[in-house]
Each structure stands twice: as C-alpha cells, then as structure tokens.
PDB file of N, CA and C in Angstrom:
ATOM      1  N   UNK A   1      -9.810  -5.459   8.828  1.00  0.00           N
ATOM      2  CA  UNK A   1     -10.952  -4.554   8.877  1.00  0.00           C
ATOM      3  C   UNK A   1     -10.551  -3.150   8.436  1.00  0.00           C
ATOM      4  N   UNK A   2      -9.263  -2.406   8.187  1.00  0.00           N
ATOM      5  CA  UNK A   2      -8.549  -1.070   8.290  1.00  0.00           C
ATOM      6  C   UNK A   2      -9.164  -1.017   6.786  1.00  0.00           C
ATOM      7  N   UNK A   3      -8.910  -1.714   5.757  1.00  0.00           N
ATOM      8  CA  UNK A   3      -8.950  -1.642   4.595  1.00  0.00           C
ATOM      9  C   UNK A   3     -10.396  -1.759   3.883  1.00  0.00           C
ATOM     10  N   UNK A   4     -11.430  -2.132   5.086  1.00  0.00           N
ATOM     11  CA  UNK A   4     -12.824  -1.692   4.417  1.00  0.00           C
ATOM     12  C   UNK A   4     -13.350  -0.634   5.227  1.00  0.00           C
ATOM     13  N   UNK A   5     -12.864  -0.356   6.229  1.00  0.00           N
ATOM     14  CA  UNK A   5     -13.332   1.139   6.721  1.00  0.00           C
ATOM     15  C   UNK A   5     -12.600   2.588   5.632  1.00  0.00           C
ATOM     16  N   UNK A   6     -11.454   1.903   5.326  1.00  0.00           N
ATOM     17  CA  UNK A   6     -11.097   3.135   4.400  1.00  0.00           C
ATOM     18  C   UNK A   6     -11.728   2.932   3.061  1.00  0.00           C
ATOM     19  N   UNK A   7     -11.958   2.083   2.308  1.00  0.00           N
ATOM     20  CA  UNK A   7     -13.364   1.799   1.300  1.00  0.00           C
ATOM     21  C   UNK A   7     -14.619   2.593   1.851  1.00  0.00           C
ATOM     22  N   UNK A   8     -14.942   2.576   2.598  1.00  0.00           N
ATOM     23  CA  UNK A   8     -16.696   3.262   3.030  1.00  0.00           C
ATOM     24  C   UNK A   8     -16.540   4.206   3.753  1.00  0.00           C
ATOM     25  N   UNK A   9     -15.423   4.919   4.062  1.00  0.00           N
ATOM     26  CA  UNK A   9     -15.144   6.023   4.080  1.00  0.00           C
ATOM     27  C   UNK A   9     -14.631   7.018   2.998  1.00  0.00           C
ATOM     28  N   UNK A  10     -13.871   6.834   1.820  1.00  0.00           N
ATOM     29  CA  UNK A  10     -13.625   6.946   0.677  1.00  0.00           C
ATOM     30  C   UNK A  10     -15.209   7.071  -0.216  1.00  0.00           C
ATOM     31  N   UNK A  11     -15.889   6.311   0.051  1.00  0.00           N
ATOM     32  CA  UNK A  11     -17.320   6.147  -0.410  1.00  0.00           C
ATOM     33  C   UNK A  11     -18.036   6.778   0.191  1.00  0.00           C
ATOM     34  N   UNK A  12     -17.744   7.087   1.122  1.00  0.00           N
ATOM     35  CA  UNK A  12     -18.943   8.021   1.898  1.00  0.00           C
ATOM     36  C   UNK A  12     -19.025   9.407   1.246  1.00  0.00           C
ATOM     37  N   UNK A  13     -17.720   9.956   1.295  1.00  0.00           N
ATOM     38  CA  UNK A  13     -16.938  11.019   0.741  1.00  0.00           C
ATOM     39  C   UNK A  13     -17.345  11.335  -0.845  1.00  0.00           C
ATOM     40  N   UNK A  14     -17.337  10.337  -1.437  1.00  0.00           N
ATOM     41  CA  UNK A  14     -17.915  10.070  -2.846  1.00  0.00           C
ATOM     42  C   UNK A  14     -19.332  10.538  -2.973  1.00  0.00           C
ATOM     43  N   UNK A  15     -20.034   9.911  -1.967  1.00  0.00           N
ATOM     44  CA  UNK A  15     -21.518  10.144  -2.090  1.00  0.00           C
ATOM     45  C   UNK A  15     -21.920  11.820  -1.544  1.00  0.00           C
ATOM     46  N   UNK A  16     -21.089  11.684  -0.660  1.00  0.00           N
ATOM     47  CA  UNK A  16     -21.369  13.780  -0.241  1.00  0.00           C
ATOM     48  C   UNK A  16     -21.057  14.596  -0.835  1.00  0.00           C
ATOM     49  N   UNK A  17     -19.882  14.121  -2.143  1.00  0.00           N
ATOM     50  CA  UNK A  17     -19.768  15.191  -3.335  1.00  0.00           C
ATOM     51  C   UNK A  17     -20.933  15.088  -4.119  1.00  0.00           C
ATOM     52  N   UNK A  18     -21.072  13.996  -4.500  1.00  0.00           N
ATOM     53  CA  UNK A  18     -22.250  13.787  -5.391  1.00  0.00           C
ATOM     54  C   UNK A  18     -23.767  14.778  -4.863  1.00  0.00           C
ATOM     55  N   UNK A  19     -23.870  14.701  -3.647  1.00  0.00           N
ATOM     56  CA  UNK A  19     -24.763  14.889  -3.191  1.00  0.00           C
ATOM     57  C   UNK A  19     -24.966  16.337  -3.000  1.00  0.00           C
ATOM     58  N   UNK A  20     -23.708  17.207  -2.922  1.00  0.00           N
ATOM     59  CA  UNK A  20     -23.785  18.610  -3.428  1.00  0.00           C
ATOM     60  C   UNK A  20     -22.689  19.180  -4.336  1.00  0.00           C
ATOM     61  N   UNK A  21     -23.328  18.357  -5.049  1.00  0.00           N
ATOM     62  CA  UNK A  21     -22.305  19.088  -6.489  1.00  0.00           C
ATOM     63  C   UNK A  21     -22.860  20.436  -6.933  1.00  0.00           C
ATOM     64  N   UNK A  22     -23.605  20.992  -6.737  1.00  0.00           N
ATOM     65  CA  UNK A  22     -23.960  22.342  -7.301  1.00  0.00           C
ATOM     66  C   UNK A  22     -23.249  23.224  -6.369  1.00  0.00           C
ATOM     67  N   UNK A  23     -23.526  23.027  -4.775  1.00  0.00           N
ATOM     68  CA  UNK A  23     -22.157  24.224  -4.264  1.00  0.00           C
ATOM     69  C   UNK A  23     -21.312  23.994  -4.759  1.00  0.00           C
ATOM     70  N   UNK A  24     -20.518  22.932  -4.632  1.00  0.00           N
ATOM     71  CA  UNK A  24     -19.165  22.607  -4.874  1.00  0.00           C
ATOM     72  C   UNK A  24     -18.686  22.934  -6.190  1.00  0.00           C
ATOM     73  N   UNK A  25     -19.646  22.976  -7.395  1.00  0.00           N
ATOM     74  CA  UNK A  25     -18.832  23.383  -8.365  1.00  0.00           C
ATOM     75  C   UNK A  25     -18.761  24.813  -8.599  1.00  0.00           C
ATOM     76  N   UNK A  26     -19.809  25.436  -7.843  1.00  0.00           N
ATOM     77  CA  UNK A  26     -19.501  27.093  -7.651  1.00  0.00           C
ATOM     78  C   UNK A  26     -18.426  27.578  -6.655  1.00  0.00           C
ATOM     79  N   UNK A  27     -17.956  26.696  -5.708  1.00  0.00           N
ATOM     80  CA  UNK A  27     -16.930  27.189  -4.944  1.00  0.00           C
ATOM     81  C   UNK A  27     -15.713  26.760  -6.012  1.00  0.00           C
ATOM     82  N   UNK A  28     -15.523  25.619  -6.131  1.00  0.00           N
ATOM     83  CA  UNK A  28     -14.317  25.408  -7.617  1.00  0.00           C
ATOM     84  C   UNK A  28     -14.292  26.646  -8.424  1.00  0.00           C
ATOM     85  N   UNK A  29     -15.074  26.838  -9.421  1.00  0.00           N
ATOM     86  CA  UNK A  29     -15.447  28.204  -9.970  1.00  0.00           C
ATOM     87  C   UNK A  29     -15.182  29.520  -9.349  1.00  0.00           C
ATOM     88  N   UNK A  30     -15.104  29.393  -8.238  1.00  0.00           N
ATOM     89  CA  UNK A  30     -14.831  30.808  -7.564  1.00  0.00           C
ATOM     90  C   UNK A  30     -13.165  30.679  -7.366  1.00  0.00           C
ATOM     91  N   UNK A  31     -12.162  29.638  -6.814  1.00  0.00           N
ATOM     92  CA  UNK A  31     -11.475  29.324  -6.591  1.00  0.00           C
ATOM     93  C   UNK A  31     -10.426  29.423  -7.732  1.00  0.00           C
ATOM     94  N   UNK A  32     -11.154  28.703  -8.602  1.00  0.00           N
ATOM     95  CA  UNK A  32     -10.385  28.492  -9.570  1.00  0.00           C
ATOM     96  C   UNK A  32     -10.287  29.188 -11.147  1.00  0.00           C
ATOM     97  N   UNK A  33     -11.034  29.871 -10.699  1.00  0.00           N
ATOM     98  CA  UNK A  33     -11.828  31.315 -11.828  1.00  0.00           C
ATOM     99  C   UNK A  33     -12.380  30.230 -13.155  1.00  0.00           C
ATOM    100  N   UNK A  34     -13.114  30.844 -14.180  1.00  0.00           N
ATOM    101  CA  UNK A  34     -13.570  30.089 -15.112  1.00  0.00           C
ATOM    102  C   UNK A  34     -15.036  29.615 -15.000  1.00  0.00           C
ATOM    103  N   UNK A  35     -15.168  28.290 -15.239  1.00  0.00           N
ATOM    104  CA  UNK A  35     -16.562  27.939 -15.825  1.00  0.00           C
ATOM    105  C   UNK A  35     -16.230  26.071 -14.930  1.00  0.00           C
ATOM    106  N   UNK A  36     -16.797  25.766 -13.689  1.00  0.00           N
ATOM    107  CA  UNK A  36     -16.752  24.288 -13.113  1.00  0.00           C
ATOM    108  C   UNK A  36     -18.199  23.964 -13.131  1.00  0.00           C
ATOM    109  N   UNK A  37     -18.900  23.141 -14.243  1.00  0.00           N
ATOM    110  CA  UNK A  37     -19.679  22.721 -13.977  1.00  0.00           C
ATOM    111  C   UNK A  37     -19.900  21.334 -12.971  1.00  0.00           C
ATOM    112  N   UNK A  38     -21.206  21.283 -12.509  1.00  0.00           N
ATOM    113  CA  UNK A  38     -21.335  20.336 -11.613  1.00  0.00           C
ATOM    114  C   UNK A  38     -21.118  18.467 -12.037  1.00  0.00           C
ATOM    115  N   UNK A  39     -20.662  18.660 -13.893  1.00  0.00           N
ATOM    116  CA  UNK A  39     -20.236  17.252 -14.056  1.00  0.00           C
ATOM    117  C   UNK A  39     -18.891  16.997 -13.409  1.00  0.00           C
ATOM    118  N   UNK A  40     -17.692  18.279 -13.960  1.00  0.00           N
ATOM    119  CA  UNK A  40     -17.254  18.161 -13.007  1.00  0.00           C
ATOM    120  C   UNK A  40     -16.590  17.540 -11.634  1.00  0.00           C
ATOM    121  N   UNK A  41     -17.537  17.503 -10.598  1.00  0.00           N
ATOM    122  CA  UNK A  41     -17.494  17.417  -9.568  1.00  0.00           C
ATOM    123  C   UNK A  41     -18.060  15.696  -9.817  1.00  0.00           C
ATOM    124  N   UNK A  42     -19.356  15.562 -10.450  1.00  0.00           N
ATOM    125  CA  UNK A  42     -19.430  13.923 -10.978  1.00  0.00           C
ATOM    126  C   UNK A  42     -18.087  13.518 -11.289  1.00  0.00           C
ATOM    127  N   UNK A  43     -17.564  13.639 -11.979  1.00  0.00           N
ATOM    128  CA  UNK A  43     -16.398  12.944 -12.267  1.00  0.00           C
ATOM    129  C   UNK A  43     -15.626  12.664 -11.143  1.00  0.00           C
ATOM    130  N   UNK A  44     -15.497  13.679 -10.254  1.00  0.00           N
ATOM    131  CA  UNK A  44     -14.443  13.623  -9.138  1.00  0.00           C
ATOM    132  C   UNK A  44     -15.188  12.662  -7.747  1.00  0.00           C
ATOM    133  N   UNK A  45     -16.677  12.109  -7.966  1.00  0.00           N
ATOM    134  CA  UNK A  45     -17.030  11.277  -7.312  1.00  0.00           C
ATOM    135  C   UNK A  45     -16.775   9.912  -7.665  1.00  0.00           C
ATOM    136  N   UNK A  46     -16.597   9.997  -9.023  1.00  0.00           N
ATOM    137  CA  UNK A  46     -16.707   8.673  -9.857  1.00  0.00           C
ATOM    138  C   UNK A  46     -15.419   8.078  -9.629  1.00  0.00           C
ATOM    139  N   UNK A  47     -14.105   9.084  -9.378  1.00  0.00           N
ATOM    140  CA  UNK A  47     -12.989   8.796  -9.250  1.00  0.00           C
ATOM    141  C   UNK A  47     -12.497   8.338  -7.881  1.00  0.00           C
ATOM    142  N   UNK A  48     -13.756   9.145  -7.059  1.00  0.00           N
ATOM    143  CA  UNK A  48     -13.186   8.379  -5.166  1.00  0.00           C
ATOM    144  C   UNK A  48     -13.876   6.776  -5.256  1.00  0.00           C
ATOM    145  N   UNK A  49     -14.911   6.636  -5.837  1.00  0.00           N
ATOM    146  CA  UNK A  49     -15.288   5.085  -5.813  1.00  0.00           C
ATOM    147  C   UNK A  49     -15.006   4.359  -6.679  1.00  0.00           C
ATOM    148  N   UNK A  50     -14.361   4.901  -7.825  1.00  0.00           N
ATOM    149  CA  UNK A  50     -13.056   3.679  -8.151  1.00  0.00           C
ATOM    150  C   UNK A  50     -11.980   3.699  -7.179  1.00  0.00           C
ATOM    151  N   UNK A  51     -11.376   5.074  -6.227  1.00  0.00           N
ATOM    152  CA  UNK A  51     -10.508   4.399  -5.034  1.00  0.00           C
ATOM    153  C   UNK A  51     -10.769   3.655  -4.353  1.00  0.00           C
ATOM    154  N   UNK A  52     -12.363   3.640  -4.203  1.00  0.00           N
ATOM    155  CA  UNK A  52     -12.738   3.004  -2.717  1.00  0.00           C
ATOM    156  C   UNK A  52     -12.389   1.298  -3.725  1.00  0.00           C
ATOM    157  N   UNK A  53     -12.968   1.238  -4.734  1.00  0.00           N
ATOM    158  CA  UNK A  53     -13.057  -0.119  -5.117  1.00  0.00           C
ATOM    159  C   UNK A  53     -11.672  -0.491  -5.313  1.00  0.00           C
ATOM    160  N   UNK A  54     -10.607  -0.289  -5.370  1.00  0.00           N
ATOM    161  CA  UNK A  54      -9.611  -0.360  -6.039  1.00  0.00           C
ATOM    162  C   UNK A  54      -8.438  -0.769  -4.421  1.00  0.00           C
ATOM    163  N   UNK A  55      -9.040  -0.160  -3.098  1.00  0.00           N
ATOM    164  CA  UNK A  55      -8.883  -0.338  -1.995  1.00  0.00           C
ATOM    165  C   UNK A  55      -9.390  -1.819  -1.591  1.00  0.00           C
ATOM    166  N   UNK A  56     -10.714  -2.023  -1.614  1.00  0.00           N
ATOM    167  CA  UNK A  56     -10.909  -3.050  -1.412  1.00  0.00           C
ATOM    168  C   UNK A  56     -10.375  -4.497  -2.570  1.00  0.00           C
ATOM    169  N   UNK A  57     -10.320  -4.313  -4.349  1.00  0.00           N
ATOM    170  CA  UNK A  57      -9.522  -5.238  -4.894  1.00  0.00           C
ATOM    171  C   UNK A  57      -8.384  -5.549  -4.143  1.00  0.00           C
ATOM    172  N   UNK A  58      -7.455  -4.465  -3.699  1.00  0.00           N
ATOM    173  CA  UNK A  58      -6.335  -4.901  -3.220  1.00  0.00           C
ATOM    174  C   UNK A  58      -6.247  -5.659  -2.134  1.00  0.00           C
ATOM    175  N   UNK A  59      -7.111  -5.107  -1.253  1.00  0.00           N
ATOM    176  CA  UNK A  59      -7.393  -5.751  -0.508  1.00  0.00           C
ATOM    177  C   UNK A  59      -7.344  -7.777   0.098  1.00  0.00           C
ATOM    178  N   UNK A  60      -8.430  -7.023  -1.617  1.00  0.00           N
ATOM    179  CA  UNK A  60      -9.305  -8.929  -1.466  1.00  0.00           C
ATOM    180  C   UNK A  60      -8.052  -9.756  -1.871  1.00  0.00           C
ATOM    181  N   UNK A  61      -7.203  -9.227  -3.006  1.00  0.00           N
ATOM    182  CA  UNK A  61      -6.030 -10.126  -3.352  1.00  0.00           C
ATOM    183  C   UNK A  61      -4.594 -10.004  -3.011  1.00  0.00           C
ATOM    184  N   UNK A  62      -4.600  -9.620  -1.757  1.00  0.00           N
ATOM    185  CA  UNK A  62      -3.749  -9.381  -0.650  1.00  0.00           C
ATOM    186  C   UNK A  62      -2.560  -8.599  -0.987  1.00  0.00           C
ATOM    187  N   UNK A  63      -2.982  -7.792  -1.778  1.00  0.00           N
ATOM    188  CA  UNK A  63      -1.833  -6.823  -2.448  1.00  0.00           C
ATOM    189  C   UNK A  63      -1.307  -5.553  -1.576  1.00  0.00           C
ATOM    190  N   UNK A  64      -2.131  -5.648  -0.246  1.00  0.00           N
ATOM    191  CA  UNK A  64      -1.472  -4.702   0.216  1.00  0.00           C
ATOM    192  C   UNK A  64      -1.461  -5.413   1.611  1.00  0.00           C
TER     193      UNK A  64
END
C-alpha cells in the first residue's frame, strides 16, 4: 500500500501546482529574477505525474 499512497500523493501535489500556476510562476519570477511563465510550472506538474506513474510502474513490476 506505501507505494500507492506515495503515487496520489505525488499526484495530489501535481494537481495543486496545476491548480495555481499563476502565483507560482510569479513567485519563481520573483525568486528567480527573469520572465517564469505559468507553462512553466505546467511542465513541472507534468513531471510529478510522470513520478507518480513511474512509482506505481515500479511498483506493479516489482522493481522496487
């Protein structure tokens, strides 16, 4: 069970960036000086739910 709670938690995480990507890419932007648009921050959701999926592959084929 450890290994799909950290999937849908990983995913959860995914979906709350997604879900305010417009702060978040103005705090990046502030942080990080320059120009962070809110794709951005898409990308960096797109990348926790290939972890989450990539958690559960391993999972399923007992790789971890």
């Amino acid at each position: 069970m450890g290994p799909w709670l950290v999937a849908a938690f990983i995913a959860l995480v995914a979906v709350l960036i997604f879900a305010r990507r417009r702060p978040l890419a103005q705090m990046q932007a502030m942080v990080l000086g320059g120009s962070v648009v809110p794709g951005c921050v898409v990308a960096e959701a797109v990348a926790l739910l290939v972890a989450a999926a990539a958690v559960v592959l391993a999972h399923l084929y007992e790789l971890v």
